[in-house]
N, C-alpha and C. Protein backbone atom coordinates (compact mmCIF):
# COMPACT_ATOMS: atom_id res chain seq x y z
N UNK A 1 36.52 -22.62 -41.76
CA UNK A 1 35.09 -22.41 -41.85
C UNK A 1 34.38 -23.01 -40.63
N UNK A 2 35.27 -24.33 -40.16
CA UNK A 2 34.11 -25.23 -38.91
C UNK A 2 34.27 -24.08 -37.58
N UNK A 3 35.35 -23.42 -37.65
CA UNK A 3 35.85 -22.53 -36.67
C UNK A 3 35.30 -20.92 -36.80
N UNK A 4 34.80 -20.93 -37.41
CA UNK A 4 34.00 -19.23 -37.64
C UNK A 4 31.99 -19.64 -37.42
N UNK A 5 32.01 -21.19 -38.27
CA UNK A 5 30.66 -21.31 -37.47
C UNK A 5 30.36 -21.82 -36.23
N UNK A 6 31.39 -22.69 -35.15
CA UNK A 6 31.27 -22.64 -33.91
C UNK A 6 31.03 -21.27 -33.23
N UNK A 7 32.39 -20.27 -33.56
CA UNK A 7 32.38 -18.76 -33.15
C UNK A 7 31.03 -18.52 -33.20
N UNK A 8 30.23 -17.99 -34.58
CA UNK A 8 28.90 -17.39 -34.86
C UNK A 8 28.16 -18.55 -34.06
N UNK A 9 27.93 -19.81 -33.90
CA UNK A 9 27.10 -20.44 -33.56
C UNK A 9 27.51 -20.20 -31.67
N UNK A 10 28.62 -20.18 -31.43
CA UNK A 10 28.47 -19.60 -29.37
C UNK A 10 27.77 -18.30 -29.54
N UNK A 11 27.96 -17.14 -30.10
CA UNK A 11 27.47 -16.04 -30.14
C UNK A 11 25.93 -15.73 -30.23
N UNK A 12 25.73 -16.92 -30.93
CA UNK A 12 24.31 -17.00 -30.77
C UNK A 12 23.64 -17.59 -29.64
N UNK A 13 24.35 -18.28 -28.74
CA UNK A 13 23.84 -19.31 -27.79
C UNK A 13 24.31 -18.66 -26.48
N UNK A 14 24.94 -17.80 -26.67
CA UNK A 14 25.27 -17.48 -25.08
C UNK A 14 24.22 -16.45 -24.89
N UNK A 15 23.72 -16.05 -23.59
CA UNK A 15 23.20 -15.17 -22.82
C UNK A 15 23.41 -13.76 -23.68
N UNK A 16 22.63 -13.13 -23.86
CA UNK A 16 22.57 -11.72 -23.34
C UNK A 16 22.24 -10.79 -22.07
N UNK A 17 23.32 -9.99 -22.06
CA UNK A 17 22.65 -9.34 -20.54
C UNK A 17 22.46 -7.79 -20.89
N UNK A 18 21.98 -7.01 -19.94
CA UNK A 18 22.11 -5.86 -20.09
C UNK A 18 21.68 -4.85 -18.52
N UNK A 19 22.41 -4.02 -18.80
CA UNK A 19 22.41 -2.92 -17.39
C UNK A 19 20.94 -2.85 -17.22
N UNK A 20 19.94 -2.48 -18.21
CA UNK A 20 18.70 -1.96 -18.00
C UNK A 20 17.77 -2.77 -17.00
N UNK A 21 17.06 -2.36 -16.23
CA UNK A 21 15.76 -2.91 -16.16
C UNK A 21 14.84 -2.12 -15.57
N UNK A 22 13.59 -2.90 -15.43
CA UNK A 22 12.68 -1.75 -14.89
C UNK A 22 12.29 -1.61 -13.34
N UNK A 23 10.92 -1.42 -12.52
CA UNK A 23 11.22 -1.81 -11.32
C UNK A 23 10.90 -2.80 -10.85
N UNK A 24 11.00 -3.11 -9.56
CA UNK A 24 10.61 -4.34 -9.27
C UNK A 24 9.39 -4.13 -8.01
N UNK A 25 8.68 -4.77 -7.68
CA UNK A 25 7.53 -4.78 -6.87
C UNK A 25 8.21 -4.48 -5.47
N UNK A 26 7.84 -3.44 -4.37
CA UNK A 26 8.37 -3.51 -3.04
C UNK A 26 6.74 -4.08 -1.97
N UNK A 27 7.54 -4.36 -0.86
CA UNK A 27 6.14 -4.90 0.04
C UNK A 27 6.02 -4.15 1.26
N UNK A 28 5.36 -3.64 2.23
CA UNK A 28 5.05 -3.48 3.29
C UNK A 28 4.02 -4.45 3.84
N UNK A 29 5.01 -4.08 5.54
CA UNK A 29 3.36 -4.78 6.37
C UNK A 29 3.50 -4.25 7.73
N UNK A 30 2.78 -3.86 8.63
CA UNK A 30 2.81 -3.44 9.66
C UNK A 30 1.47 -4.27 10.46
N UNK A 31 1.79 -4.03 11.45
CA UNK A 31 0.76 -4.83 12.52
C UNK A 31 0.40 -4.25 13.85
N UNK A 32 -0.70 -4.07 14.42
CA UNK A 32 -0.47 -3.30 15.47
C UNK A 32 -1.69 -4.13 16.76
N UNK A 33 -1.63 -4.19 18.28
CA UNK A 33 -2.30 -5.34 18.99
C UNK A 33 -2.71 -3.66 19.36
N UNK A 34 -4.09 -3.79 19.56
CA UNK A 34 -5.21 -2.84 20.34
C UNK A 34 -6.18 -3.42 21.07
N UNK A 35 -5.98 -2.94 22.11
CA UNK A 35 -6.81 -3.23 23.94
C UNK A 35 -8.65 -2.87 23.12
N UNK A 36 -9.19 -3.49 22.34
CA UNK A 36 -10.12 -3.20 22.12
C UNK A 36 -10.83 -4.59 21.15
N UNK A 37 -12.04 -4.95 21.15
CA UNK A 37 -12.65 -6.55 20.65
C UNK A 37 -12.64 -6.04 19.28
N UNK A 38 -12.51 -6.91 18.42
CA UNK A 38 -12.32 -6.89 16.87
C UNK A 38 -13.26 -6.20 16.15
N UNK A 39 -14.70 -6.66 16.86
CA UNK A 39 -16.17 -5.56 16.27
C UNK A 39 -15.89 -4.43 16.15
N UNK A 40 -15.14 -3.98 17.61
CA UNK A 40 -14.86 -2.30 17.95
C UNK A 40 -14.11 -1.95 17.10
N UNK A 41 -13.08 -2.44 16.73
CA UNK A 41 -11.85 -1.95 15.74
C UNK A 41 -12.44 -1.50 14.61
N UNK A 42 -13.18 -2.81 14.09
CA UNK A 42 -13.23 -3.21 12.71
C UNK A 42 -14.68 -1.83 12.33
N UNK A 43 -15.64 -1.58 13.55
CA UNK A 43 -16.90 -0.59 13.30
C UNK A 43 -15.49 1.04 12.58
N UNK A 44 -14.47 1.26 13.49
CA UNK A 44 -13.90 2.15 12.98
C UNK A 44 -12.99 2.22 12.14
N UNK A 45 -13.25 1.58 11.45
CA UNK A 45 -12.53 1.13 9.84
C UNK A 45 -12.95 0.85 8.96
N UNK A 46 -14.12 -0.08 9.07
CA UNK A 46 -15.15 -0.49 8.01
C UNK A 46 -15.72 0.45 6.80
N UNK A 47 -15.80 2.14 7.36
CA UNK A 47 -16.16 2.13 6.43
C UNK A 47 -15.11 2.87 5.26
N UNK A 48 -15.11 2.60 3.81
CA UNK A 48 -13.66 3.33 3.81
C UNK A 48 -13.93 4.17 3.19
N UNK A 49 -14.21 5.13 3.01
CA UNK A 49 -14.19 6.37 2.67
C UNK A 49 -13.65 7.29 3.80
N UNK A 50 -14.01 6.53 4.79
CA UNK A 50 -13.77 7.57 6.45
C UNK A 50 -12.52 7.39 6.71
N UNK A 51 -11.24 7.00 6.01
CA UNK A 51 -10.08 7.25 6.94
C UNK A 51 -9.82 8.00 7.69
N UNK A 52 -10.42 9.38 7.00
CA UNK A 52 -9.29 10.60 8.17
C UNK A 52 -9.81 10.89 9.00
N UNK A 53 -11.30 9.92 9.62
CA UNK A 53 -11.54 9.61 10.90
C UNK A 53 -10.57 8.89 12.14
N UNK A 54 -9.20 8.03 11.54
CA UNK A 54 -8.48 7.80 12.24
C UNK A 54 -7.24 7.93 11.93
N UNK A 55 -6.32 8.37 10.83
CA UNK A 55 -5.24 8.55 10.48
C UNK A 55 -4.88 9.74 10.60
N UNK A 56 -4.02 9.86 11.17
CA UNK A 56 -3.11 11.23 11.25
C UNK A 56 -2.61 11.77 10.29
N UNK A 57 -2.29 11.37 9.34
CA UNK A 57 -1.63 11.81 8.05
C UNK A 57 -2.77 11.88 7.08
N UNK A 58 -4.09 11.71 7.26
CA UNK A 58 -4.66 12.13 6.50
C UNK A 58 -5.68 13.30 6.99
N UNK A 59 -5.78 14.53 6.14
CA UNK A 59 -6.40 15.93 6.58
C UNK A 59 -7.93 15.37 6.50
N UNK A 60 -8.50 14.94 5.15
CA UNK A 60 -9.75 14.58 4.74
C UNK A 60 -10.19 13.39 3.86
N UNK A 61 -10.87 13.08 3.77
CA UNK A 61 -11.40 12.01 3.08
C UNK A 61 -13.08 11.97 2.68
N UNK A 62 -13.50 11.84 1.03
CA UNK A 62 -14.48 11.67 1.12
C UNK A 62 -14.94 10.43 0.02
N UNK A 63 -15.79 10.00 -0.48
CA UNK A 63 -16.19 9.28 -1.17
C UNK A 63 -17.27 8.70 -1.82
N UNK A 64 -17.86 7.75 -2.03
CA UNK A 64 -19.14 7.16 -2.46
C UNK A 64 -20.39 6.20 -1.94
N UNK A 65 -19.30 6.70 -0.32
CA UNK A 65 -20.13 5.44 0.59
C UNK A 65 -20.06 4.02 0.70
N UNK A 66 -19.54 3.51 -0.56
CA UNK A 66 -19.66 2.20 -1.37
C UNK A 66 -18.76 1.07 -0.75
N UNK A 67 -19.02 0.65 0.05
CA UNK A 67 -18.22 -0.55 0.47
C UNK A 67 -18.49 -2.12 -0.12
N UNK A 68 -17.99 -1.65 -1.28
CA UNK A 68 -18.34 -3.10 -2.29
C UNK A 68 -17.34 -2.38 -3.81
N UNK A 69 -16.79 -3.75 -4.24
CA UNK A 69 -16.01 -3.55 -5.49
C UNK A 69 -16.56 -2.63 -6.22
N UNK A 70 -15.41 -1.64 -6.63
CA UNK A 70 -15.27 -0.32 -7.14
C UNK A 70 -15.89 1.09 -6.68
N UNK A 71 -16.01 0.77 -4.69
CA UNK A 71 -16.37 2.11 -4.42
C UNK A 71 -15.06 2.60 -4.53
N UNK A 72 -15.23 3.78 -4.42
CA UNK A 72 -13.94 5.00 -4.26
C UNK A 72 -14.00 6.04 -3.31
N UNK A 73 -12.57 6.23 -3.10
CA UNK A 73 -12.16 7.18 -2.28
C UNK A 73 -11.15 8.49 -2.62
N UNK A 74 -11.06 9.62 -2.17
CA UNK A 74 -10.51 10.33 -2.40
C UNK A 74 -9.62 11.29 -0.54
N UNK A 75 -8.64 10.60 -1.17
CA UNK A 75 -7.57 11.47 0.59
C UNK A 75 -6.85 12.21 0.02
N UNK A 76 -6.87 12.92 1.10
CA UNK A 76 -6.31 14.48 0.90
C UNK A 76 -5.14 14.19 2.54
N UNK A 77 -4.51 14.32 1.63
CA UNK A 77 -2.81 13.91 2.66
C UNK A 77 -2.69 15.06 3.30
N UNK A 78 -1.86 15.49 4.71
CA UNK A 78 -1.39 16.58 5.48
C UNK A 78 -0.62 17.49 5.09
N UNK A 79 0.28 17.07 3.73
CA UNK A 79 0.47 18.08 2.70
C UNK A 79 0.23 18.48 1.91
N UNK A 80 -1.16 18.00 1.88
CA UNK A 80 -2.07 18.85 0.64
C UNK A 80 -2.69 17.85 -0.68
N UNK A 81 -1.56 17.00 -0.72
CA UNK A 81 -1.75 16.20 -2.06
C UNK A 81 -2.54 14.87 -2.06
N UNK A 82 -3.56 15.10 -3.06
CA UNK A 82 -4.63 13.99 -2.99
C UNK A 82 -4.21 12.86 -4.10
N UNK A 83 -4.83 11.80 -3.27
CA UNK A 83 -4.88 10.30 -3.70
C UNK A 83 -6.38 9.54 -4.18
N UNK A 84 -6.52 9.22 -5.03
CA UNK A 84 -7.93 8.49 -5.13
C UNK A 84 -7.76 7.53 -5.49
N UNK A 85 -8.37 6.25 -4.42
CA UNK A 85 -8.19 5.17 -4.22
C UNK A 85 -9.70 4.33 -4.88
N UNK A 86 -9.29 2.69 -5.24
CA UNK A 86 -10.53 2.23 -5.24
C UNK A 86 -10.42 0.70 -4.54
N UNK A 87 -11.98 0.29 -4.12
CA UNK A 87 -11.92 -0.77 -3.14
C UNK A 87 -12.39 -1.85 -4.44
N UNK A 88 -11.11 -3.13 -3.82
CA UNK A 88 -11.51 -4.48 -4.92
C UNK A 88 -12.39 -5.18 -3.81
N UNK A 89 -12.04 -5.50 -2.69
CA UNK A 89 -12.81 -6.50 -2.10
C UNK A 89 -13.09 -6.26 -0.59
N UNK A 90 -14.56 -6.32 -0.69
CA UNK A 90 -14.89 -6.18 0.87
C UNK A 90 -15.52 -7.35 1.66
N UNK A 91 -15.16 -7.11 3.10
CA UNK A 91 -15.40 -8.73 3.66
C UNK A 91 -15.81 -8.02 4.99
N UNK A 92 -17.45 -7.89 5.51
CA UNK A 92 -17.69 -7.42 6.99
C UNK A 92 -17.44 -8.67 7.41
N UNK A 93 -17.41 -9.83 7.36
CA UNK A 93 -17.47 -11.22 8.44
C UNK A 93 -15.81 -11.57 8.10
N UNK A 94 -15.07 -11.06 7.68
CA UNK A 94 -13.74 -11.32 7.64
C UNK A 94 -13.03 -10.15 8.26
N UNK A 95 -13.64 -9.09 7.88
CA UNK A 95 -13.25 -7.80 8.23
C UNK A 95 -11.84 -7.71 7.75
N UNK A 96 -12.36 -7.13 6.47
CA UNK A 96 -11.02 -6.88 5.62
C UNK A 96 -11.47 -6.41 4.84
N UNK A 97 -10.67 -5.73 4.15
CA UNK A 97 -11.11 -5.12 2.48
C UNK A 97 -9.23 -4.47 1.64
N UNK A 98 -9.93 -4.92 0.58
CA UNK A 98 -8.15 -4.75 -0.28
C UNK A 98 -8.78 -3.40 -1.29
N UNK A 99 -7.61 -2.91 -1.13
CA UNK A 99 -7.34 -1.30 -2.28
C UNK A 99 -6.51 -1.09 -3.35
N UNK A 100 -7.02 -0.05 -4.34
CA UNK A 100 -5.95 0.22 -4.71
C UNK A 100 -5.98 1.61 -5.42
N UNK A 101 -4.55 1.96 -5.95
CA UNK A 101 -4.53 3.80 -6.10
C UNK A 101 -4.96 3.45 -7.27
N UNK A 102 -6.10 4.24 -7.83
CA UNK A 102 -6.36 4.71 -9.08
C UNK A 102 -5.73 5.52 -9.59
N UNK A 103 -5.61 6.70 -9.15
CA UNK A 103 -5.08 7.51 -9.55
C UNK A 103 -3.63 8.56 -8.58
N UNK A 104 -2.39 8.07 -9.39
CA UNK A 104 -1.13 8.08 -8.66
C UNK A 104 -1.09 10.13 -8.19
N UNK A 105 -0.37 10.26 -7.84
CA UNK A 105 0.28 11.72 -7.27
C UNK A 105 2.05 11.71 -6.79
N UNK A 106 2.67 11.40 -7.73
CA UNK A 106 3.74 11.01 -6.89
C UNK A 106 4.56 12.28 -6.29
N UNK A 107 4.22 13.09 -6.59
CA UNK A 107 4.07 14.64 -5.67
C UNK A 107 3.96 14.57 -4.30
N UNK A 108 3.03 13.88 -3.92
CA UNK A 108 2.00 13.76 -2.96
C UNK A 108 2.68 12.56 -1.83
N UNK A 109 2.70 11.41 -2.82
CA UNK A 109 3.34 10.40 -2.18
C UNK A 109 4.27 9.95 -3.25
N UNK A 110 5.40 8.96 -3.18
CA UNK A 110 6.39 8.97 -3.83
C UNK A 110 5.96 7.14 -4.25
N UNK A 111 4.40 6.94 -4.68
CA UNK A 111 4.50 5.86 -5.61
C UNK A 111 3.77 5.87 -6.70
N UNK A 112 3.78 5.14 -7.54
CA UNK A 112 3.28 5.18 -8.63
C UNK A 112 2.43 3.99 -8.89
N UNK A 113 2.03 2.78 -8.14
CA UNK A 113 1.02 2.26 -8.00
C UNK A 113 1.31 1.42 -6.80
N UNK A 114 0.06 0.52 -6.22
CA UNK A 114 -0.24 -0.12 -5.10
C UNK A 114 -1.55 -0.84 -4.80
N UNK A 115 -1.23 -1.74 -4.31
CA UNK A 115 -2.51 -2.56 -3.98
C UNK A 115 -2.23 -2.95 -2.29
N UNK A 116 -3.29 -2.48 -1.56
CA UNK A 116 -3.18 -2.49 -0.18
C UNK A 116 -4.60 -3.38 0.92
N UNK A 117 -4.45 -4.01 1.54
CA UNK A 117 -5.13 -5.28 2.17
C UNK A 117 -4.66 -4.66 3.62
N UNK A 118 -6.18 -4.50 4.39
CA UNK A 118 -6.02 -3.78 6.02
C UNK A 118 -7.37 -5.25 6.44
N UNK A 119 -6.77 -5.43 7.33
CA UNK A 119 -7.71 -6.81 8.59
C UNK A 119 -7.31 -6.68 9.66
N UNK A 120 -8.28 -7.12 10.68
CA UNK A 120 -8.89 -7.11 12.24
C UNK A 120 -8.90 -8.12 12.50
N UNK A 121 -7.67 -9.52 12.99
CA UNK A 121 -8.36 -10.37 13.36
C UNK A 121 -8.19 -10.26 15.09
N UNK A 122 -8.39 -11.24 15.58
CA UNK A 122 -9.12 -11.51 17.04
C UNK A 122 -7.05 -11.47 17.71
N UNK A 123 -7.09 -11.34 18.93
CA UNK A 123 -5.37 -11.02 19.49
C UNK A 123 -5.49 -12.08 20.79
N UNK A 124 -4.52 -11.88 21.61
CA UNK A 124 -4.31 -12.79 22.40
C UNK A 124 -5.44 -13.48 23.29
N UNK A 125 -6.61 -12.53 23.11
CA UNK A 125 -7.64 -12.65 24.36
C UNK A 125 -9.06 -12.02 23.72
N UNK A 126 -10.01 -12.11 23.87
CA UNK A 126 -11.22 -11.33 23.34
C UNK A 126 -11.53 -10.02 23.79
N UNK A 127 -10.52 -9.40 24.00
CA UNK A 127 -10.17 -8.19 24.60
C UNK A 127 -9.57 -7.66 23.58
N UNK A 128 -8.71 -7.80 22.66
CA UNK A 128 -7.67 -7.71 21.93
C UNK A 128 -8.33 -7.93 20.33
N UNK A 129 -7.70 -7.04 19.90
CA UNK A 129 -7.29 -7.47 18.30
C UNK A 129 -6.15 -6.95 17.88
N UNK A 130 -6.05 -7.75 16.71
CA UNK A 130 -4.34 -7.24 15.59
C UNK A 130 -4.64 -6.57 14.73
N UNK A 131 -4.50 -5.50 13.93
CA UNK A 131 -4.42 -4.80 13.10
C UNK A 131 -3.49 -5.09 11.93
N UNK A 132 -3.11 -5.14 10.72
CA UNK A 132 -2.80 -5.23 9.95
C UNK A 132 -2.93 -4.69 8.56
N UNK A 133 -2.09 -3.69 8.51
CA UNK A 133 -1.81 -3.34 7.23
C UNK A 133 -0.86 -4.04 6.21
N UNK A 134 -1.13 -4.52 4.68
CA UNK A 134 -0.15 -4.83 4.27
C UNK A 134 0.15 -4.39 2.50
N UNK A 135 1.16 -4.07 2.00
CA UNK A 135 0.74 -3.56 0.40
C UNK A 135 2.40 -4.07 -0.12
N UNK A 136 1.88 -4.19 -1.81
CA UNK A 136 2.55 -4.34 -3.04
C UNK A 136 2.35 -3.13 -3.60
N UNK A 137 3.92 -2.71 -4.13
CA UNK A 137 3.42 -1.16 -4.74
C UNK A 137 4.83 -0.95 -5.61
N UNK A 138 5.10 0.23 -6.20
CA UNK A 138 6.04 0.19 -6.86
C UNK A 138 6.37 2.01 -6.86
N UNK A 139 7.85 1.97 -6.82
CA UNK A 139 8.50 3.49 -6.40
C UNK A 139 7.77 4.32 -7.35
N UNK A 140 8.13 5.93 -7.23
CA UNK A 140 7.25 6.42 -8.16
C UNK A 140 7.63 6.75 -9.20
N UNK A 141 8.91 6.72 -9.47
CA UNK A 141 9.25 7.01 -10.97
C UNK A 141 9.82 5.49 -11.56
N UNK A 142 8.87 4.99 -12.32
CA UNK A 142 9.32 3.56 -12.70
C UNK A 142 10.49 3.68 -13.83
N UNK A 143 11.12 4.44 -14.03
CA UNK A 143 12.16 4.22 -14.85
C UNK A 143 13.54 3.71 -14.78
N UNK A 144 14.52 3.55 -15.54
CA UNK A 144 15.57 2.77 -14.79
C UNK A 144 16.14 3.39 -14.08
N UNK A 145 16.30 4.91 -13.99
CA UNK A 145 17.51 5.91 -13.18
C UNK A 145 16.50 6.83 -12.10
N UNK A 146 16.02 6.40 -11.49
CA UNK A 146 14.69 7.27 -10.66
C UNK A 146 15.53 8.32 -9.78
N UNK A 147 14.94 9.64 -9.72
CA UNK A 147 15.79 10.43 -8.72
C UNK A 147 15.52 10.04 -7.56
N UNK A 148 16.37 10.41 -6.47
CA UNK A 148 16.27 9.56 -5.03
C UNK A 148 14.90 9.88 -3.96
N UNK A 149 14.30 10.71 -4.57
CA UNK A 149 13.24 11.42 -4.03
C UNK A 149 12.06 10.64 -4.58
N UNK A 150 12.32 9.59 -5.56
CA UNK A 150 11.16 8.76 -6.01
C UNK A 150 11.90 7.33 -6.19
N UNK A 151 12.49 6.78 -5.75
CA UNK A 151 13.34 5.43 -6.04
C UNK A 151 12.78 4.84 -5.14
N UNK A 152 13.14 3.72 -5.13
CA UNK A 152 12.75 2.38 -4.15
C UNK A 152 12.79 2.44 -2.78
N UNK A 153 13.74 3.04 -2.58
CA UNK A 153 14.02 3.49 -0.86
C UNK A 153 13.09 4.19 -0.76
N UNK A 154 12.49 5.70 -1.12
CA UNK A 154 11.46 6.53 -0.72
C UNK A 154 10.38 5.94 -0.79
N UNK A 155 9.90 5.11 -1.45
CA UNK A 155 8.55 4.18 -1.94
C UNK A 155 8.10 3.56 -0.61
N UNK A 156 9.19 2.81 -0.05
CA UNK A 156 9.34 1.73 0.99
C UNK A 156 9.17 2.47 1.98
N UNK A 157 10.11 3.68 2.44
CA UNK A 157 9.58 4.81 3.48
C UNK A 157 8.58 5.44 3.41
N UNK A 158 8.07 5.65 2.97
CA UNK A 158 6.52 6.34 2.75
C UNK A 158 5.56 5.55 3.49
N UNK A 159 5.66 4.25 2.35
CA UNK A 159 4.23 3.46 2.80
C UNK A 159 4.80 2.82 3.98
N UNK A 160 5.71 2.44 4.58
CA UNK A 160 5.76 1.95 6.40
C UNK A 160 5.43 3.09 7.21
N UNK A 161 6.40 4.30 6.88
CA UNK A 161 5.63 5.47 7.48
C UNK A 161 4.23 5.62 7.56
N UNK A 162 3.27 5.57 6.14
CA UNK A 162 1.76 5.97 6.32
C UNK A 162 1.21 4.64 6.91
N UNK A 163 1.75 3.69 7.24
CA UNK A 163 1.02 2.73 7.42
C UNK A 163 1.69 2.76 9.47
N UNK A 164 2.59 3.07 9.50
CA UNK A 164 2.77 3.14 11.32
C UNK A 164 2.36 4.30 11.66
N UNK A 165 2.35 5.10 10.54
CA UNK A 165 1.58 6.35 11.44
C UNK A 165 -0.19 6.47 11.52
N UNK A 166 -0.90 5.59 10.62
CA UNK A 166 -1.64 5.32 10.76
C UNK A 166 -2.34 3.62 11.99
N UNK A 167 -1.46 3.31 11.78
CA UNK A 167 -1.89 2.24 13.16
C UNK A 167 -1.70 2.67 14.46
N UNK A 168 -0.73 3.27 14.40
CA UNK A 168 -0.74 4.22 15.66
C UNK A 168 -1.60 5.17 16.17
N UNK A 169 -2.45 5.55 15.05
CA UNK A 169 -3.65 6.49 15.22
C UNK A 169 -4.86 6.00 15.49
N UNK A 170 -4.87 5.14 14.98
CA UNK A 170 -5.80 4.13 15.34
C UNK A 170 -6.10 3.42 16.78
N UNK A 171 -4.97 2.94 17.28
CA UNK A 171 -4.18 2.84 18.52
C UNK A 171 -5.06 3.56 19.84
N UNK A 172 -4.15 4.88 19.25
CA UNK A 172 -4.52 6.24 20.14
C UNK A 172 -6.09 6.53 20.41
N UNK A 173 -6.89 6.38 19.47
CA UNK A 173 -8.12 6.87 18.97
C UNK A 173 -8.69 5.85 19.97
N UNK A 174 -8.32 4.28 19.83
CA UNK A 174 -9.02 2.83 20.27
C UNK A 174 -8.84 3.00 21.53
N UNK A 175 -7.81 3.59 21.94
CA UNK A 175 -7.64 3.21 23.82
C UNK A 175 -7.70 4.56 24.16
N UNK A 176 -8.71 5.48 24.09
CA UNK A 176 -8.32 6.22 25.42
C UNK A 176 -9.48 6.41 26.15
């Protein structure tokens, strides 16, 4: 009997594990130095509804004007598929403002949520600023077996992609 309730009593005390889980948070960040003073940068970014004033990957963009918690945006990606975003926090004397997708498309893009933080600070010289994009987001099919076209790897490629192909546009736009 002392030997069947040790047994039942380890069985109860050891670990359970299991294959399953769900996803886990991925990060991006990109950074980019532009031959241009931080005001200049930051006037063509500030406002956000206007991305596809400087991003290449985005066709259009329109919105509510609202640069203050819970304006919104709506982008219309180069393949067609729209994203509508909303702004948590805006900062003109920091020059920054953080986002996030309201409403997913993983059609469109291959995530299923995200929270994204873009800043201008000052670069080697007063000539210069850094650019910075950076986001928390998660692949787009949050389930445990995601097809590869929405898993963690595509999640992670996407948003470095939209985020270097957009600093780069920016870039281009700032210096010529």
């Amino acid at each position: 009997m002392i030997r069947f309730s040790l047994l039942l009593l380890s069985f109860l005390l050891a670990p359970v594990t299991s294959d399953a889980h769900g996803p886990t948070p991925q990060k991006a960040k990109e950074s980019i130095t532009i031959n241009a003073t931080v005001d200049t940068v930051w006037n063509e970014i500030k406002q956000f509804d206007a991305i596809a004033s400087w991003h290449p990957d985005v066709k259009a963009s329109s919105g509510d004007s609202k640069n203050a918690s819970d304006g919104v945006r709506t982008i219309t990606l180069k393949n067609g598929g729209q994203l509508v975003d909303s702004l948590d926090y805006y900062s003109d004397k920091d020059h920054e403002y953080n986002y996030r997708l309201k409403t997913e498309n993983i059609t469109a893009f291959p995530v299923s949520s995200y929270t994204t933080n873009i800043q201008v600070t000052a670069g080697g010289d007063a000539q210069t600023s850094v650019v910075t994009l950076k986001s928390r987001f998660y692949r787009g099919d949050t389930g445990n077996t995601p097809p590869e076209s929405l898993n963690d790897a595509a999640a992670v490629a996407a948003m470095n992609a939209f985020f270097k192909n957009g600093l780069m546009g920016l870039k281009q736009q700032m210096e010529k």
